[in-house]
Protein backbone atom coordinates (compact mmCIF):
# COMPACT_ATOMS: atom_id res chain seq x y z
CA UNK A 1 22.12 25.68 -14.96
CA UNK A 2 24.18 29.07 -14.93
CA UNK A 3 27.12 29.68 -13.67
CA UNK A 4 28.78 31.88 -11.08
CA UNK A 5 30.87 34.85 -12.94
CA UNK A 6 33.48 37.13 -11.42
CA UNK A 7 35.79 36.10 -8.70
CA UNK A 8 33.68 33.82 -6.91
CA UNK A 9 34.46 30.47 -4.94
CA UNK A 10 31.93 27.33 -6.37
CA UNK A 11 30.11 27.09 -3.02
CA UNK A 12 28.88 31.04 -3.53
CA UNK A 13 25.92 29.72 -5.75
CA UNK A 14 24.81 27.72 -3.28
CA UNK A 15 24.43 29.79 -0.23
CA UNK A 16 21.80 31.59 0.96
CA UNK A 17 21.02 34.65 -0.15
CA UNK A 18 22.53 37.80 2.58
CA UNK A 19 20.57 38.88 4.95
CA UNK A 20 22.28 42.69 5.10
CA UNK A 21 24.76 41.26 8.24
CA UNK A 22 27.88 40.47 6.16
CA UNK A 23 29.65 39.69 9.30
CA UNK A 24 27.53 37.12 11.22
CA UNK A 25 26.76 35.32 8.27
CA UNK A 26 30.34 34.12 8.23
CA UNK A 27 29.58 33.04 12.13
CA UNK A 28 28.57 29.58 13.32
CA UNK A 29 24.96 29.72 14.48
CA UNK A 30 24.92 30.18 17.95
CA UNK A 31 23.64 26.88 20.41
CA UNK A 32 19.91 27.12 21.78
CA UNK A 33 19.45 28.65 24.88
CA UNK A 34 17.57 26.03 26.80
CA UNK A 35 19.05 22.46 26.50
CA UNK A 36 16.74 19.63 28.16
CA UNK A 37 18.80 18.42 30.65
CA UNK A 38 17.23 14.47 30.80
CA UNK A 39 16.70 14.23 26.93
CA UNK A 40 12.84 12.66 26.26
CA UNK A 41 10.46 13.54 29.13
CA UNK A 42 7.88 10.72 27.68
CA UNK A 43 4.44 10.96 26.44
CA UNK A 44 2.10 13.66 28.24
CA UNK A 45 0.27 11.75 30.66
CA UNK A 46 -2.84 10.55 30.04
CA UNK A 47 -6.30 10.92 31.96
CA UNK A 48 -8.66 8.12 31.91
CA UNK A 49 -12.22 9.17 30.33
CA UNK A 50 -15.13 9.90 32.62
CA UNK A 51 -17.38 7.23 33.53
CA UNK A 52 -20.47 6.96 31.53
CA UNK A 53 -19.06 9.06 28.74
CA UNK A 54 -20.40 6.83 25.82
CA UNK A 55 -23.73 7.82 24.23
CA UNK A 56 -26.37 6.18 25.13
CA UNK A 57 -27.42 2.98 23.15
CA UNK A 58 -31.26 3.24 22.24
CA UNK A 59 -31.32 0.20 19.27
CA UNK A 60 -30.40 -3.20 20.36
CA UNK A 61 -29.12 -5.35 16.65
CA UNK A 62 -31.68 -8.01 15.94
CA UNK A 63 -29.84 -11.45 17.03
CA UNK A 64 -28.25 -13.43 14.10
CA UNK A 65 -30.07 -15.56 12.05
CA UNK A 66 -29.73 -19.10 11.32
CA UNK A 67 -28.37 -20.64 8.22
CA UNK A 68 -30.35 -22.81 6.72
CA UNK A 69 -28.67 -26.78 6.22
CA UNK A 70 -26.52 -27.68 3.71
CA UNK A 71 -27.03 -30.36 1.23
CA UNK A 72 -24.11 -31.92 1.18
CA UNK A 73 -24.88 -35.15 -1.06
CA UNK A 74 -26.29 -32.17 -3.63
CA UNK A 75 -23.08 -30.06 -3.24
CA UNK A 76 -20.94 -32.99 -4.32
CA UNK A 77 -23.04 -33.73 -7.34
CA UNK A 78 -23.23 -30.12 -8.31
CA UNK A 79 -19.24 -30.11 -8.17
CA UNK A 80 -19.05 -33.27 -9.91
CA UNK A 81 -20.97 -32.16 -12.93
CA UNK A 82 -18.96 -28.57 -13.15
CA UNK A 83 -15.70 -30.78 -13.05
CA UNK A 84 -16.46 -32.80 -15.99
CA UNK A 85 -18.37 -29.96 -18.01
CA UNK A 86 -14.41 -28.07 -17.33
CA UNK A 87 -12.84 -31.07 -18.72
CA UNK A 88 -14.99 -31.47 -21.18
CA UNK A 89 -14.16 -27.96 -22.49
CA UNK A 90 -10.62 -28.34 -21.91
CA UNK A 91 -10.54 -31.48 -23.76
CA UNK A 92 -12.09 -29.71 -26.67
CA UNK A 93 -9.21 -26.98 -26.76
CA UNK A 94 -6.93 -29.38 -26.71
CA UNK A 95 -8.56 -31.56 -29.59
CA UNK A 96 -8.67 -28.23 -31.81
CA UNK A 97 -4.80 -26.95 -30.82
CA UNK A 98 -3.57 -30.11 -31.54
CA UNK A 99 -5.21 -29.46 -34.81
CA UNK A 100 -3.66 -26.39 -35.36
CA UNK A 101 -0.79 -27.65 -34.84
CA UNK A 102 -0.78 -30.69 -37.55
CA UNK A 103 -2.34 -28.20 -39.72
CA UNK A 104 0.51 -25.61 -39.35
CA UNK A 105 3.06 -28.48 -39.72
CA UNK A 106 1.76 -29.66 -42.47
CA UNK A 107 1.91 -26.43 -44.18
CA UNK A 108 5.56 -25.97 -43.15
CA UNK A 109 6.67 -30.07 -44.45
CA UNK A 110 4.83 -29.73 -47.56
């Protein structure tokens, strides 16, 4: 960052640059000539869309299908055997970090 040189107040390096009018730059702005006199009008109003302005529908969708039946003796057997093939695998990792573990501790005691 530079900094202002000469005889110049801190806030002069901030300003805008001059505009060639020395003398109404030093001016407050001046108010705007037309002040609403209510505040917010509101939202433009609206006009309701012309009757029959959608496109015209040539394709009617084919009704839905049917699902087929659920087995649900088959369901619960299928989701019996995944739980017990899970177990089974998590029963394994925790045979083989146990393991590990009596292993490393071993190591470490003797």
């Amino acid at each position: 960052m530079t900094t202002p040189s000469g005889g110049s107040t801190p806030d002069d390096y901030w300003r805008r640059p001059g505009t060639g009018d020395e003398a109404a730059a030093d001016l407050p702005p001046a108010a705007p000539m037309t002040t609403p006199a209510s505040g917010y009008a509101g939202p433009p109003p609206s006009v309701p869309p012309p009757t029959g302005w959608r496109p015209p529908v040539h394709q009617q969708p084919a009704p839905p299908r049917r699902l087929p039946p659920q087995d649900m003796a088959g369901l619960d057997v299928a989701e019996q055997q995944s739980q017990r093939v899970t177990y089974g695998f998590g029963a394994a990792a925790g045979v083989v970090l146990v393991v590990v573990v009596c292993l490393l501790c071993s190591r470490i005691i003797f």
